[in-house]
N, C-alpha and C. Protein backbone atom coordinates (compact mmCIF):
# COMPACT_ATOMS: atom_id res chain seq x y z
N UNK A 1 34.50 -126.22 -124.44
CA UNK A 1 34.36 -124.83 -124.03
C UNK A 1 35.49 -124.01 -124.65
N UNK A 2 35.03 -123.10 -125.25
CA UNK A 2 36.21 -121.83 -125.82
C UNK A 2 36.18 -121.07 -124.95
N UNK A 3 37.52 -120.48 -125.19
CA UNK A 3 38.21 -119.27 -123.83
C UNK A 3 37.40 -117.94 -124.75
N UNK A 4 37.40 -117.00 -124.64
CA UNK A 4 37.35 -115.87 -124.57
C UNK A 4 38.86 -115.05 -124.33
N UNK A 5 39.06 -114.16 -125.52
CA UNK A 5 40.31 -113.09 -125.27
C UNK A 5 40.73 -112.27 -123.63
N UNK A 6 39.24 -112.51 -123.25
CA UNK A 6 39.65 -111.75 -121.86
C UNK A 6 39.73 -112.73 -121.28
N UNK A 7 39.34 -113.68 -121.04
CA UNK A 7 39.58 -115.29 -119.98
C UNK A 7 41.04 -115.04 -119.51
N UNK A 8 42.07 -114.78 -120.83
CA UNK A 8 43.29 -115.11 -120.96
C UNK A 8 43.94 -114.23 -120.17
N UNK A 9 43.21 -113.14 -120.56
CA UNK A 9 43.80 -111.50 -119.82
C UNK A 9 44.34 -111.87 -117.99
N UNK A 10 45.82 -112.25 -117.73
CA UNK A 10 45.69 -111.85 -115.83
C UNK A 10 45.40 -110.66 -115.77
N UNK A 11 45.06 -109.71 -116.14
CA UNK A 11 44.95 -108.64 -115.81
C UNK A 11 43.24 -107.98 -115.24
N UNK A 12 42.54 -109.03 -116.28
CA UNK A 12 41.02 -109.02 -115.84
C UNK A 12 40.74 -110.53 -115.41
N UNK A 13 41.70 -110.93 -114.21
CA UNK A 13 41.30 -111.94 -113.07
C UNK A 13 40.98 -110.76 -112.10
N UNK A 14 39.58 -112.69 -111.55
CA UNK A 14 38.72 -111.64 -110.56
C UNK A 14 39.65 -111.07 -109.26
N UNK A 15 40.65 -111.84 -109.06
CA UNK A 15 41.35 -111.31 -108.17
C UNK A 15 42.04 -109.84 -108.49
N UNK A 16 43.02 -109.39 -109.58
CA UNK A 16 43.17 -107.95 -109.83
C UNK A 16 42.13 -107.20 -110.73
N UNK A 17 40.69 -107.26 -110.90
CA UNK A 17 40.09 -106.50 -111.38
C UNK A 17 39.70 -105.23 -110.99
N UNK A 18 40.01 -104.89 -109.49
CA UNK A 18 39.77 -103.36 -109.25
C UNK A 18 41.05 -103.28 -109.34
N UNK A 19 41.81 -103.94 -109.29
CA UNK A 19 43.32 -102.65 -109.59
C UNK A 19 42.89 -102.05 -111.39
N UNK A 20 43.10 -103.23 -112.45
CA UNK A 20 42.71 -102.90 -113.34
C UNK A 20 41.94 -101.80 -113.97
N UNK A 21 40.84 -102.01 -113.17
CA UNK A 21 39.81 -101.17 -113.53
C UNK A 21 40.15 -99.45 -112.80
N UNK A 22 40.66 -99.55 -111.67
CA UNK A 22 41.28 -98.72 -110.92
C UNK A 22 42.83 -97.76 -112.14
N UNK A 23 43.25 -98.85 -112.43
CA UNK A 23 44.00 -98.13 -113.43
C UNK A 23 43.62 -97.87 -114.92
N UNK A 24 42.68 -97.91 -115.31
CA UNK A 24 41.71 -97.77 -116.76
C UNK A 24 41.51 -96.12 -116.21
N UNK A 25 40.84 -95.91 -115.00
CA UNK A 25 40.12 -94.83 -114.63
C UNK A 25 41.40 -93.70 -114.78
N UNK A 26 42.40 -93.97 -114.17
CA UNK A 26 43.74 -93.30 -113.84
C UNK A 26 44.08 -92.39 -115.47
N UNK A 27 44.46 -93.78 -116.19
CA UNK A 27 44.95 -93.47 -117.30
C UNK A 27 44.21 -92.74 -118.52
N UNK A 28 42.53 -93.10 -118.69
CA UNK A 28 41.93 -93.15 -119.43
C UNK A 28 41.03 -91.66 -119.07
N UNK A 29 40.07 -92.33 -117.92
CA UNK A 29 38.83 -91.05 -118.13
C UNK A 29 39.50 -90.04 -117.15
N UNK A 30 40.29 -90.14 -115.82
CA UNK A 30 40.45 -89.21 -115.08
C UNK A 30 40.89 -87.50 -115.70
N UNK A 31 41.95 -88.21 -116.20
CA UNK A 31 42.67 -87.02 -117.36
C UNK A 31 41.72 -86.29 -117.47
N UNK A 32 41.09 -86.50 -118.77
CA UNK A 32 39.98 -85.71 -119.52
C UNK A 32 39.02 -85.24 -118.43
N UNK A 33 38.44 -86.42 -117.52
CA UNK A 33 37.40 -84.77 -116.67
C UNK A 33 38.31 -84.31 -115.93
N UNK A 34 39.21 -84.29 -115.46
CA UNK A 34 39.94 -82.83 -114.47
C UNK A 34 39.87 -82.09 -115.57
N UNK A 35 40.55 -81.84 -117.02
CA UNK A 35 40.52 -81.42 -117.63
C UNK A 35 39.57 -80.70 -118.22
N UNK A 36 38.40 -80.98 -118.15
CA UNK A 36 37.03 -80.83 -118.34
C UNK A 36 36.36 -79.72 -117.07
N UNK A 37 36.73 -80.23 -115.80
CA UNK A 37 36.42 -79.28 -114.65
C UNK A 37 37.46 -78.01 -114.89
N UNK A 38 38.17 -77.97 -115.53
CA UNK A 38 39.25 -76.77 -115.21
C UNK A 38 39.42 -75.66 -116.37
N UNK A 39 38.91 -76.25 -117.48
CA UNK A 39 38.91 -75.57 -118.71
C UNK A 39 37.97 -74.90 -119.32
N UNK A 40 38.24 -73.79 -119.23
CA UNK A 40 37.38 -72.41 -119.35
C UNK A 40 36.43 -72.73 -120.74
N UNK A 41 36.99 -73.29 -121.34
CA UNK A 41 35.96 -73.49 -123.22
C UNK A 41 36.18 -74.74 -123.41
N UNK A 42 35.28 -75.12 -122.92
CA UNK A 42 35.26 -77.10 -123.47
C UNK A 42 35.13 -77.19 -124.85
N UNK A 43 35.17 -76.18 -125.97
CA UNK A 43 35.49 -76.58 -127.19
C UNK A 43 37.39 -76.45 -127.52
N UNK A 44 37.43 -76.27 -126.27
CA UNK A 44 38.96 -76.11 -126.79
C UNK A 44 39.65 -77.92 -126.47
N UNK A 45 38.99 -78.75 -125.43
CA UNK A 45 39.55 -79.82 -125.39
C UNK A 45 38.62 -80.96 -125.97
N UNK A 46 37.71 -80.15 -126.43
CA UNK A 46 36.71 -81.42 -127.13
C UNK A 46 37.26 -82.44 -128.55
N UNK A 47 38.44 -81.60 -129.25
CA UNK A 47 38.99 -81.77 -130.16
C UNK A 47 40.34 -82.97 -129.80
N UNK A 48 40.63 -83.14 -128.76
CA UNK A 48 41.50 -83.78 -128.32
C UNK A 48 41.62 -84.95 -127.28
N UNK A 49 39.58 -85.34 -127.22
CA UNK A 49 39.53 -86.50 -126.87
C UNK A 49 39.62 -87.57 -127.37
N UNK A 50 39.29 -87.74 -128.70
CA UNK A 50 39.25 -88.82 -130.09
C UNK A 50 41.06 -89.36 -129.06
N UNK A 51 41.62 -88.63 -129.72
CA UNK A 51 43.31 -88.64 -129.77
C UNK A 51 43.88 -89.35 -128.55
N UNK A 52 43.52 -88.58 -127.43
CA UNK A 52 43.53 -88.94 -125.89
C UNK A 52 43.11 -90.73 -125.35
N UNK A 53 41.74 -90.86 -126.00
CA UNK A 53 41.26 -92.08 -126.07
C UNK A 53 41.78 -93.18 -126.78
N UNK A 54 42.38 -92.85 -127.88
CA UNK A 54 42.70 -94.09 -128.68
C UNK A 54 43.96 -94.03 -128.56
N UNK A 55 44.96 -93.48 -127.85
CA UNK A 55 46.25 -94.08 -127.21
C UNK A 55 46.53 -94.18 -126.01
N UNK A 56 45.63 -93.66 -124.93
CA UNK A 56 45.85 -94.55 -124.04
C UNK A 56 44.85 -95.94 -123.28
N UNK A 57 44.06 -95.97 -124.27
CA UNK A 57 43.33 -97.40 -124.39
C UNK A 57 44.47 -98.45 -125.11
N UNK A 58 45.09 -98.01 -126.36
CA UNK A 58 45.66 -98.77 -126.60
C UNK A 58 47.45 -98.95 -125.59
N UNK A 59 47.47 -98.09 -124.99
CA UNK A 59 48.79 -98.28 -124.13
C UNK A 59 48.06 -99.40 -123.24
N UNK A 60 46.80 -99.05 -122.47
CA UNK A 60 46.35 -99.76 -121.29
C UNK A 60 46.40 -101.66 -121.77
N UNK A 61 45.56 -101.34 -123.05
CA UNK A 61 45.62 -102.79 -123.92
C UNK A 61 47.00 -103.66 -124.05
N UNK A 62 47.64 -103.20 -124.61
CA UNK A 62 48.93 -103.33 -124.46
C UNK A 62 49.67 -104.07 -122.97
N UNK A 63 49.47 -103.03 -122.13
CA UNK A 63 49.96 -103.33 -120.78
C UNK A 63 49.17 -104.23 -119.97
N UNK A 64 47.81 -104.63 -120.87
CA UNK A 64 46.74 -106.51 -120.17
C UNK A 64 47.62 -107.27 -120.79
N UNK A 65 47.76 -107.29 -122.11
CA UNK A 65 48.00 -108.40 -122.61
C UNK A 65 49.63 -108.82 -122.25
N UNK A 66 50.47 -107.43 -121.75
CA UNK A 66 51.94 -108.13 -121.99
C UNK A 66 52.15 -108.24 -120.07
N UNK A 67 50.92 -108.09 -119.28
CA UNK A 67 51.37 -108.55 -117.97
C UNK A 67 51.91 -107.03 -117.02
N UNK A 68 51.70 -106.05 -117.59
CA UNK A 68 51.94 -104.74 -117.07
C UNK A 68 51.16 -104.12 -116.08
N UNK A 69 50.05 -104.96 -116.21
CA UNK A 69 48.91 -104.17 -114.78
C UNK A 69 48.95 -105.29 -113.44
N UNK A 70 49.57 -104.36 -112.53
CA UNK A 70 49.40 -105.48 -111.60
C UNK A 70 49.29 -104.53 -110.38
């Protein structure tokens, strides 16, 4: 049997997976929709989700693999 990259992850054990996932939401999508509910021209933050997304996915990534989500 081969592991899988996430097998390895403590961070996506079934035991902390709603914190995890609980902090994905925090870091990742919450931002952007408050942001989204509050902002008068959604072309003004549409430009700055690309950006938004691909560093703090990779912070979150980061913080599975080195034991940071707990």
């Amino acid at each position: 049997m081969t592991r899988s990259p996430r097998s390895s992850l403590p961070a996506v054990a079934p035991q902390r997976l709603a914190t995890t996932a609980r902090l994905f939401l925090d870091l990742v999508a919450v931002p952007m929709l408050l942001r989204a509910l509050f902002e008068v021209n959604l072309k003004v933050l549409d430009p700055e989700i690309d950006a938004h997304v691909a560093r703090s996915v990779a912070f979150f990534l980061a913080a599975c693999r080195n034991g940071g989500v707990s």
